[in-house]
C-alpha atoms as a PDB file:
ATOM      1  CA  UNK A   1       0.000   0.000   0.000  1.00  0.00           C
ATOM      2  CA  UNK A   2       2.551   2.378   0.635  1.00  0.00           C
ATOM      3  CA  UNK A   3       4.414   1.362  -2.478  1.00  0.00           C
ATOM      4  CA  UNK A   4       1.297   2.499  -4.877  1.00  0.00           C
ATOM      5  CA  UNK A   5       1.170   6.401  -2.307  1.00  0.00           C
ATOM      6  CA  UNK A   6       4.798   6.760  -2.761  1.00  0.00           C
ATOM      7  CA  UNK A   7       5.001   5.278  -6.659  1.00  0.00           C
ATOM      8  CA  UNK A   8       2.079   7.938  -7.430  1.00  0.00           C
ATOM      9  CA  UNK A   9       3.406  10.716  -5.307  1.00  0.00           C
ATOM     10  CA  UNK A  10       6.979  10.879  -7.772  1.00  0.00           C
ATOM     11  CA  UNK A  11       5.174  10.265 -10.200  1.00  0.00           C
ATOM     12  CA  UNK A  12       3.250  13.206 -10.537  1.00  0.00           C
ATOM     13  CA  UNK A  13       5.823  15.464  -8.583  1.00  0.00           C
ATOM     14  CA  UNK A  14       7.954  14.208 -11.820  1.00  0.00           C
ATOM     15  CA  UNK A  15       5.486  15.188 -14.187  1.00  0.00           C
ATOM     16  CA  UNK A  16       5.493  18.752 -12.867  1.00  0.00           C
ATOM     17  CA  UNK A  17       9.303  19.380 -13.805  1.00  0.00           C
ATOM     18  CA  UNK A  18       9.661  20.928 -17.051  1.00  0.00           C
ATOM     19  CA  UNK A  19      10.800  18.150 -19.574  1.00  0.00           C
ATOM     20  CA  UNK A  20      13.034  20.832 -21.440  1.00  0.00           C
ATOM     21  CA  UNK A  21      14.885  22.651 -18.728  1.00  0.00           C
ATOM     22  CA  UNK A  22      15.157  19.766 -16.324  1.00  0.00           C
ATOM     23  CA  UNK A  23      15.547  20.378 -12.760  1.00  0.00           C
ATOM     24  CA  UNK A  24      16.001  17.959  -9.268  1.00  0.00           C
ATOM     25  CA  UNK A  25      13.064  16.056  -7.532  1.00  0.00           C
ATOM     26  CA  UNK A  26      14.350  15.236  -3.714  1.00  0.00           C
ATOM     27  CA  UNK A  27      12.494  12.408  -2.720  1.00  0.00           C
ATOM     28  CA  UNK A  28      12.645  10.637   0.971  1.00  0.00           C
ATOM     29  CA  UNK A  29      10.915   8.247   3.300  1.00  0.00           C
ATOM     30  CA  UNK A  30      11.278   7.008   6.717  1.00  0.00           C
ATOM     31  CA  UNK A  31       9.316   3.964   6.108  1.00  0.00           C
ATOM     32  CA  UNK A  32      10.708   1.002   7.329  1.00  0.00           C
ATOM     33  CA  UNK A  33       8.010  -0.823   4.882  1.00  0.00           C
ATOM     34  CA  UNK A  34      10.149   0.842   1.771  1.00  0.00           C
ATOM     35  CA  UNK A  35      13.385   1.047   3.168  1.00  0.00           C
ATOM     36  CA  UNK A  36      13.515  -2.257   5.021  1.00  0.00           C
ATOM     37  CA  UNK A  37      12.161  -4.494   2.025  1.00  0.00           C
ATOM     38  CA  UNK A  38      14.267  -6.218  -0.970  1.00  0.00           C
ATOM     39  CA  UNK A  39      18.113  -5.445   0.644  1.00  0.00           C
ATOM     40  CA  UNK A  40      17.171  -1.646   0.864  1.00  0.00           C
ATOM     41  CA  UNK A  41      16.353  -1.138  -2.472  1.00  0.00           C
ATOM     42  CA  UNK A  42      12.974  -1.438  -2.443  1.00  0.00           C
ATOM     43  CA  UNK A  43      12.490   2.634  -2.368  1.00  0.00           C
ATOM     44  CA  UNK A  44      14.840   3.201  -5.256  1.00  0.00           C
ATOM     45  CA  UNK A  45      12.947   0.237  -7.146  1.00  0.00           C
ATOM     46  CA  UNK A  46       9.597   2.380  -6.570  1.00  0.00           C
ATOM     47  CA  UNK A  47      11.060   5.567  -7.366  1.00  0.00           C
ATOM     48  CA  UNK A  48      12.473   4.091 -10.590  1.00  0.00           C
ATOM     49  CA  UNK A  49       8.454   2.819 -11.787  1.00  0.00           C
ATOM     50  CA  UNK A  50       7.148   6.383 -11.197  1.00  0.00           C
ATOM     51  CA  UNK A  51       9.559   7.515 -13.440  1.00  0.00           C
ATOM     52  CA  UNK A  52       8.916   5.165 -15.934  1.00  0.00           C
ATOM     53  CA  UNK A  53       5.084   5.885 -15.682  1.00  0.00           C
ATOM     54  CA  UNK A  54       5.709   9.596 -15.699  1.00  0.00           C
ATOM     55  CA  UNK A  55       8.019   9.481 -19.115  1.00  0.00           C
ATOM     56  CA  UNK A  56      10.684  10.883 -17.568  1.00  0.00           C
ATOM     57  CA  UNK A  57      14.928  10.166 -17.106  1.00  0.00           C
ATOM     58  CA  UNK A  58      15.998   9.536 -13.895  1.00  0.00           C
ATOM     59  CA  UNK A  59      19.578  10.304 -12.680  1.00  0.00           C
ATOM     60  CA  UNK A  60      20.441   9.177  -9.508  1.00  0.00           C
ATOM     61  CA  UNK A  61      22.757  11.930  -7.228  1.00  0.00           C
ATOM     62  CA  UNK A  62      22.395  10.383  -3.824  1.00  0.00           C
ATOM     63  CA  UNK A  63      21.206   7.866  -1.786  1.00  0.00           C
ATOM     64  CA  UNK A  64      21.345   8.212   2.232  1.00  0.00           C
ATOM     65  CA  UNK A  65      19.787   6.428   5.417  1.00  0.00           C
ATOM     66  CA  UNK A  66      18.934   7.484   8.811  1.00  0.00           C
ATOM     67  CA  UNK A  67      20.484   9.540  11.124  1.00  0.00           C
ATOM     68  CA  UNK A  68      22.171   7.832  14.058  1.00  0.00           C
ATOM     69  CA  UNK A  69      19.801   8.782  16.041  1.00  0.00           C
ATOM     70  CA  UNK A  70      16.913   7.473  14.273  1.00  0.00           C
ATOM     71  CA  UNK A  71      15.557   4.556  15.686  1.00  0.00           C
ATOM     72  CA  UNK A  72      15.853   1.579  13.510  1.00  0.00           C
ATOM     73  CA  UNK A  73      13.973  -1.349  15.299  1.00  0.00           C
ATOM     74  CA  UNK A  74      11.431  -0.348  17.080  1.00  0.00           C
ATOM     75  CA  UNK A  75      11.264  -3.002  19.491  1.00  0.00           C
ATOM     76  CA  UNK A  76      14.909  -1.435  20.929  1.00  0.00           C
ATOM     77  CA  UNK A  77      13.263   1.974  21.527  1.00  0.00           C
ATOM     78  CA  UNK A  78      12.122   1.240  25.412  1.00  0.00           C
ATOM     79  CA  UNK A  79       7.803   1.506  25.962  1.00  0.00           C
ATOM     80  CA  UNK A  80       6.571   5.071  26.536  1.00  0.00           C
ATOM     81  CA  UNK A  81      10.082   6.807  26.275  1.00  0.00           C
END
């Protein structure tokens, strides 16, 4: 489910740049669902099919992951902290 929000969200964010002068789309989550899922690739994967279905190139710049202080189980993070 999230897959199809965030696949349609880039999409049409994508669709909004100007095919002729170009320009950057900075796209994040902090979904464990997208992030967690097929080795961590699972985002970029998505990302990729929105700009497929949009028409558009898509040139990677950067790919980065939580902060250290993010938690990233949640079963570590200690109940009602």
């Amino acid at each position: 489910r999230a897959s199809r929000k965030y696949h349609s969200l880039n999409r049409d964010a994508m669709k909004l740049i100007n095919p002729k002068e170009g320009g950057l789309l900075m796209t994040c989550t902090c979904s464990g669902a997208m992030t967690q899922k097929n080795g961590g690739q699972y985002f970029l994967e998505t990302v990729k099919g929105a700009a497929l279905a949009a028409g558009r190139r898509l040139t990677l710049l950067r790919t980065s992951g939580a902060a250290p202080c993010h938690v990233q189980d949640p079963a570590s993070y200690p109940a009602n902290a």
